[in-house]
PDB file of N, CA and C in Angstrom:
ATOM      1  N   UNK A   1     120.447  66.803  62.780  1.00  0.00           N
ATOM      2  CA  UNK A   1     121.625  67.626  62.809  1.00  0.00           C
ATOM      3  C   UNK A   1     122.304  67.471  64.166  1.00  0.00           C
ATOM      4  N   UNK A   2     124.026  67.281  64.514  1.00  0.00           N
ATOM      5  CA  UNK A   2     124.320  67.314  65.357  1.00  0.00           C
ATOM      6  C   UNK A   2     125.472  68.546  65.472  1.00  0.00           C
ATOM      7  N   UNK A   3     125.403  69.169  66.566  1.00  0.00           N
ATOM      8  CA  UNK A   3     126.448  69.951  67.055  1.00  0.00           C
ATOM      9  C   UNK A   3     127.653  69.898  67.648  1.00  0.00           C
ATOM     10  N   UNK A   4     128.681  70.716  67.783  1.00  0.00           N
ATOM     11  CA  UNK A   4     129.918  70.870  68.859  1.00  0.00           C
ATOM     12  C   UNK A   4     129.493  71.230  69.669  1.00  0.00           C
ATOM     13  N   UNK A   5     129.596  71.037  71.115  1.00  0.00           N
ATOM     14  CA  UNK A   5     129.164  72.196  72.067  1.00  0.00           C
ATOM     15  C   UNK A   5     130.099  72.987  72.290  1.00  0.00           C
ATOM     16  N   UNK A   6     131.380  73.153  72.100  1.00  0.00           N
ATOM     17  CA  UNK A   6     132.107  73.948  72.086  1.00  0.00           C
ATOM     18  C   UNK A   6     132.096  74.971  71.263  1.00  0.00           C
ATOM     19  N   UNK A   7     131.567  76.407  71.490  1.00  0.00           N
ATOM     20  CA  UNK A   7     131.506  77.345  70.905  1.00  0.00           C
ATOM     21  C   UNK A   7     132.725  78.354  71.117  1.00  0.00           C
ATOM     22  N   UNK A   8     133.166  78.735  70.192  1.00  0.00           N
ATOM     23  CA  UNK A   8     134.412  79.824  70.020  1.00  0.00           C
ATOM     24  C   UNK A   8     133.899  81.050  70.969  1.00  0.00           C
ATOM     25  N   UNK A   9     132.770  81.476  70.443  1.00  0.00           N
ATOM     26  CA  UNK A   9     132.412  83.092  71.262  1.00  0.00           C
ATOM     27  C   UNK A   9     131.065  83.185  71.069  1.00  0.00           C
ATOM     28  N   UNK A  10     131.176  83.617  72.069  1.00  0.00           N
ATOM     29  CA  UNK A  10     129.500  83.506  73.046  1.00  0.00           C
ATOM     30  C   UNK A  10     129.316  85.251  73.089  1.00  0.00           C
ATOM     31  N   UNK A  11     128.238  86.365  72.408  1.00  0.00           N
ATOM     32  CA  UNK A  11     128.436  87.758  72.649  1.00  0.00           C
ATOM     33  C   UNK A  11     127.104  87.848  72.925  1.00  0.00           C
ATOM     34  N   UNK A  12     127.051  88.492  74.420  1.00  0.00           N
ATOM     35  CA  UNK A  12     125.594  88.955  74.470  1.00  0.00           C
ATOM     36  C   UNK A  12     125.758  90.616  75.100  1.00  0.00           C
ATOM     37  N   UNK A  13     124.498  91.169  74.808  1.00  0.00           N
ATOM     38  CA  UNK A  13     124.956  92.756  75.155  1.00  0.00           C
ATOM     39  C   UNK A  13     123.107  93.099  75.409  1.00  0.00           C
ATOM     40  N   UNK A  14     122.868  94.178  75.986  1.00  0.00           N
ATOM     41  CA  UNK A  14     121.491  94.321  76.785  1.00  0.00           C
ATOM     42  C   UNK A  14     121.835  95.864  76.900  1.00  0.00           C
ATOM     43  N   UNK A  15     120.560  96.375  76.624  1.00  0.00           N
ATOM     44  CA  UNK A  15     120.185  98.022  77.362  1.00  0.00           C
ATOM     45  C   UNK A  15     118.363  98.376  77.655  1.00  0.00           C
ATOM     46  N   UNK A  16     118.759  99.343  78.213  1.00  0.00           N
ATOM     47  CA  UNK A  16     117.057  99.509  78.519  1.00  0.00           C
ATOM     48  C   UNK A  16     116.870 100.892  78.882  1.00  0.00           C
ATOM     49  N   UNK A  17     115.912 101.106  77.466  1.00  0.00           N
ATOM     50  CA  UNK A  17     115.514 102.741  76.885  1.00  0.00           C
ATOM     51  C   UNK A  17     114.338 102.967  77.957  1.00  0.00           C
ATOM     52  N   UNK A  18     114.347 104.105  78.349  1.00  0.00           N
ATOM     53  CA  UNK A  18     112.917 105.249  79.084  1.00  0.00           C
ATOM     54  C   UNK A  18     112.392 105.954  78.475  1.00  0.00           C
ATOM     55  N   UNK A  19     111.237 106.255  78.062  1.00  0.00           N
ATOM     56  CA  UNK A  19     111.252 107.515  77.722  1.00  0.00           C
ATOM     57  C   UNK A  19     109.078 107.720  77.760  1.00  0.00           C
ATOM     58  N   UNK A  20     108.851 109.189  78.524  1.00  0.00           N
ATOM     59  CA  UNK A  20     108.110 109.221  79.474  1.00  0.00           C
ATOM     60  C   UNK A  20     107.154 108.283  79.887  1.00  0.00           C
ATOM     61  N   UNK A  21     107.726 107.531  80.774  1.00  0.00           N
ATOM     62  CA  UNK A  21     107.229 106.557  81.449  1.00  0.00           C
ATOM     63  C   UNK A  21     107.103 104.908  80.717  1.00  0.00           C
ATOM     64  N   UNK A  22     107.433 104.954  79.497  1.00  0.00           N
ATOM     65  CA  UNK A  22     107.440 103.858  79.020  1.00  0.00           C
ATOM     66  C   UNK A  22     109.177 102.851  78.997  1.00  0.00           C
ATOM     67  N   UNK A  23     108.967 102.013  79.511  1.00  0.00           N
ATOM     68  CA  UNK A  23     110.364 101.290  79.329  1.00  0.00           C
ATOM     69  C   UNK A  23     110.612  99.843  78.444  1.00  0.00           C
ATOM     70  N   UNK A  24     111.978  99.687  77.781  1.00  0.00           N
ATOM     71  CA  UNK A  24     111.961  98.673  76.765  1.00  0.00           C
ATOM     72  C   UNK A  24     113.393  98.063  76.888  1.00  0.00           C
ATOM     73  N   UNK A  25     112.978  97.045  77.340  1.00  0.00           N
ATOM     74  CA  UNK A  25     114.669  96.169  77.481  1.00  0.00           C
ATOM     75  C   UNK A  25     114.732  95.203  76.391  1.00  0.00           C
ATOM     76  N   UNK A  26     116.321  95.341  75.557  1.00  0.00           N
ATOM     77  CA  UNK A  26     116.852  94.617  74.705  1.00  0.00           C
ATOM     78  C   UNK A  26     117.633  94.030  75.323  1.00  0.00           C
ATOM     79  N   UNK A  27     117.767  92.767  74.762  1.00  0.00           N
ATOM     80  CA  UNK A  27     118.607  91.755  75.113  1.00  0.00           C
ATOM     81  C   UNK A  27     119.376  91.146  73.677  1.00  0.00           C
ATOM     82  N   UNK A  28     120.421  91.350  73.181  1.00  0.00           N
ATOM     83  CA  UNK A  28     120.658  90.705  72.357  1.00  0.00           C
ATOM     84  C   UNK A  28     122.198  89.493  72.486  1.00  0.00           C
ATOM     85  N   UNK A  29     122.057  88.516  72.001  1.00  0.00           N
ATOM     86  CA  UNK A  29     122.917  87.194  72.381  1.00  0.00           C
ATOM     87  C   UNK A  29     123.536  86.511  70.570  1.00  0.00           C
ATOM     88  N   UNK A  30     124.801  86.158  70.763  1.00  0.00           N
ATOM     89  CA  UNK A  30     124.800  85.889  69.440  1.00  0.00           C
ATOM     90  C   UNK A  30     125.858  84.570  69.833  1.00  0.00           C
ATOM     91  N   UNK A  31     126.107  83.077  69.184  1.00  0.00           N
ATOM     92  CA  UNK A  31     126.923  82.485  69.253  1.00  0.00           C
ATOM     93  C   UNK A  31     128.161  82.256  68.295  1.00  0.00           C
ATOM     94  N   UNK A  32     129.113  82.137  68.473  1.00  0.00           N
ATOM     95  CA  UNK A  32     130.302  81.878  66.866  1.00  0.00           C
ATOM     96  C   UNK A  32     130.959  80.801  67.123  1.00  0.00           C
ATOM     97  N   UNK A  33     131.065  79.892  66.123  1.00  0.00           N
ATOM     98  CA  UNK A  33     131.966  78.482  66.499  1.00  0.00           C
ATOM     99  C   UNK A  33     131.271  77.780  66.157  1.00  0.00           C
ATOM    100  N   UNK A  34     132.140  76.535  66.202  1.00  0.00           N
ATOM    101  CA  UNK A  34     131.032  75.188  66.306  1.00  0.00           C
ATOM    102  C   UNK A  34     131.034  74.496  64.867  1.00  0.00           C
ATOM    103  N   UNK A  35     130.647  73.229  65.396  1.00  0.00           N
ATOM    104  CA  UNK A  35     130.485  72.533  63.971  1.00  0.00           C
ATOM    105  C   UNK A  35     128.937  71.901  63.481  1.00  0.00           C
ATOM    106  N   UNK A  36     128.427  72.442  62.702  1.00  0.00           N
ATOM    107  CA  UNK A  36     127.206  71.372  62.533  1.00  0.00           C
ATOM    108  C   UNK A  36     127.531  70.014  61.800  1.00  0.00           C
ATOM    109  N   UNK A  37     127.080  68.232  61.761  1.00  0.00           N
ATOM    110  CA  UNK A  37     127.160  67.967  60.561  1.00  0.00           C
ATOM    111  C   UNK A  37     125.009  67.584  60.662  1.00  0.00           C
ATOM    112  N   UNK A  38     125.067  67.453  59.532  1.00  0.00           N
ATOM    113  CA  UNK A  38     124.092  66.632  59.042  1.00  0.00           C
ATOM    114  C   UNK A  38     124.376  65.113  58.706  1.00  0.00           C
ATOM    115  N   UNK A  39     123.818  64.071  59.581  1.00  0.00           N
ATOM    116  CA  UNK A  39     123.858  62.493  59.675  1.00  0.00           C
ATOM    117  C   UNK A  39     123.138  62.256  58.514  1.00  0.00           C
ATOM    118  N   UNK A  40     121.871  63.227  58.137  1.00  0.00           N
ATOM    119  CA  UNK A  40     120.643  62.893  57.083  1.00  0.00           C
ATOM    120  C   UNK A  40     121.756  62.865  55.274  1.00  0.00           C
ATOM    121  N   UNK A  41     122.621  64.160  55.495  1.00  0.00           N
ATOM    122  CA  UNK A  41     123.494  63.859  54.371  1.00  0.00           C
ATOM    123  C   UNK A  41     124.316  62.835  54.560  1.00  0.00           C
ATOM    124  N   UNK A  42     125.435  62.623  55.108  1.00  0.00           N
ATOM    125  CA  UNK A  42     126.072  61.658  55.043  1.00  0.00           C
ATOM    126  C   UNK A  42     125.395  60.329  54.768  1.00  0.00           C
ATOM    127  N   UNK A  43     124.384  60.052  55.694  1.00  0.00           N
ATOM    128  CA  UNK A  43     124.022  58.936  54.928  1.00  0.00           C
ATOM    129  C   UNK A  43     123.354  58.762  53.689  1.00  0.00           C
ATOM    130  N   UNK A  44     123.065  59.663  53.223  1.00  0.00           N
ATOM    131  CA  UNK A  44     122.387  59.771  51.786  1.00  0.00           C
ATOM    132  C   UNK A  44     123.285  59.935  50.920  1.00  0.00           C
ATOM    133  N   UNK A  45     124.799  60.351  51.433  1.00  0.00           N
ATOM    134  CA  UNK A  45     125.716  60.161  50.391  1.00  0.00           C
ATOM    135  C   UNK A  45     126.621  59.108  50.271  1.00  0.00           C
ATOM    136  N   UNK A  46     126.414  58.391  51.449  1.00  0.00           N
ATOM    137  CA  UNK A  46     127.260  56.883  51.295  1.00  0.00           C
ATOM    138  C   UNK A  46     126.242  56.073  50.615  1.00  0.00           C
ATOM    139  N   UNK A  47     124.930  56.357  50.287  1.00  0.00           N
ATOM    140  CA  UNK A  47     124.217  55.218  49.967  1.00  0.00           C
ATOM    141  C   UNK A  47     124.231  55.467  48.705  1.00  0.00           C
ATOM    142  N   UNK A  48     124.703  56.920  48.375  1.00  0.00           N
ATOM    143  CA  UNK A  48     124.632  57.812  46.986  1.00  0.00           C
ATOM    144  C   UNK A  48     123.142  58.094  46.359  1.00  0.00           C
ATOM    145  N   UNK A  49     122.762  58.479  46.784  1.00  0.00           N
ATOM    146  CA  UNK A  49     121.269  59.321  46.500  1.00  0.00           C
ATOM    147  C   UNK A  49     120.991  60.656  46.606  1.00  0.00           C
ATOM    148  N   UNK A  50     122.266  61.474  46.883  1.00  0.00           N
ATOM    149  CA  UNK A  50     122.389  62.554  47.388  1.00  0.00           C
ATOM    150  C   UNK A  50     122.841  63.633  46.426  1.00  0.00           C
ATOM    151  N   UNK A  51     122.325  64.616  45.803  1.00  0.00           N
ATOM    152  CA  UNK A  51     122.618  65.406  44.656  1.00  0.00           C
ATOM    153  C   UNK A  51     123.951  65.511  44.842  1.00  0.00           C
ATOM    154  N   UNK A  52     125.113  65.547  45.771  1.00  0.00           N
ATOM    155  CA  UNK A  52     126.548  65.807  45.731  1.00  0.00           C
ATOM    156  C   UNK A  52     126.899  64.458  45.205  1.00  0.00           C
ATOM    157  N   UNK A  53     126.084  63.531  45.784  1.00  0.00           N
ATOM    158  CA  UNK A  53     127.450  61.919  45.080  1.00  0.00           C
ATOM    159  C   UNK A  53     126.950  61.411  43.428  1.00  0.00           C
ATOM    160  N   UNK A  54     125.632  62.678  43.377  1.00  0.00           N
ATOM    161  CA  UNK A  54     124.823  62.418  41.404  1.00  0.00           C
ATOM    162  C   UNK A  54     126.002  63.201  41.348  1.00  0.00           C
ATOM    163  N   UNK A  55     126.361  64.934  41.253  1.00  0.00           N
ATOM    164  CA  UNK A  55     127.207  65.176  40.478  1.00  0.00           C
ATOM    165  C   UNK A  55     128.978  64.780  40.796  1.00  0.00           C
ATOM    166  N   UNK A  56     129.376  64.471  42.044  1.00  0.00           N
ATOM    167  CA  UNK A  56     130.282  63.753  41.988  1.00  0.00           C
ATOM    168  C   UNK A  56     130.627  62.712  40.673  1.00  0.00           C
ATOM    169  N   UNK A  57     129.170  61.419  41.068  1.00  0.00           N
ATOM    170  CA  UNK A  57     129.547  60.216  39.996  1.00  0.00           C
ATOM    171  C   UNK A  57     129.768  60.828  38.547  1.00  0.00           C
ATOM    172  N   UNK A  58     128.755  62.003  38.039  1.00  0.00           N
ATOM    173  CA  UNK A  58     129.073  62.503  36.918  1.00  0.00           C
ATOM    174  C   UNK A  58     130.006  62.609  36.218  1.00  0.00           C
ATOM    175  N   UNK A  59     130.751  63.465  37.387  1.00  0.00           N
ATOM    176  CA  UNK A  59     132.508  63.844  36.752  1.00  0.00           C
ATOM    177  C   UNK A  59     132.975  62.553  37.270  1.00  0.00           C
ATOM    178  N   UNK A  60     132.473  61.150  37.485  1.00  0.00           N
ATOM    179  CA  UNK A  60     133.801  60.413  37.648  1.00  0.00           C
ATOM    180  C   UNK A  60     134.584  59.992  38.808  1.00  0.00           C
ATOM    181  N   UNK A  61     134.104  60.844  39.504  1.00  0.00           N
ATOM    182  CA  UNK A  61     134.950  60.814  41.187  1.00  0.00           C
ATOM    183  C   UNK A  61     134.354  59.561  41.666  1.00  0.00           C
ATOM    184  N   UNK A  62     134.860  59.138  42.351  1.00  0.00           N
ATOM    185  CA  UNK A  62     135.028  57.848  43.430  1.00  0.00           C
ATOM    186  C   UNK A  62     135.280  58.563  44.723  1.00  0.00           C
ATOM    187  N   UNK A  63     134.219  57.819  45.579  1.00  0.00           N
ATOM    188  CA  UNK A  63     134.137  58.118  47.033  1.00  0.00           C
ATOM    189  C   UNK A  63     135.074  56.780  48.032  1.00  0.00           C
TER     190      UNK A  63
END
């Protein structure tokens, strides 16, 4: 699998609860954006072995 590194939005947010004498830090981080592809599909669908280019050929379509 390859990525964008360009991510749209990057959200991270953190707090940290007390309570008698015990303490607990959250950290939470989330990313949005980006593109994945998969190389493993594409090439399995140019070679056509790939359940999308079976039901593609089905109906007929041409790649």
């Amino acid at each position: 699998m390859l990525a964008t590194a360009t991510l749209v939005t990057t959200l991270v947010g953190g707090n940290t609860f007390s309570y008698k004498g015990v303490t607990l830090n959250a950290l939470v981080t989330g990313r949005v954006g980006g593109i994945v592809v998969s190389n493993t599909q594409a090439i399995m669908d140019a070679f056509g072995v790939s359940k999308a280019s079976a039901d593609a050929r089905d109906k007929g379509v041409c790649w």
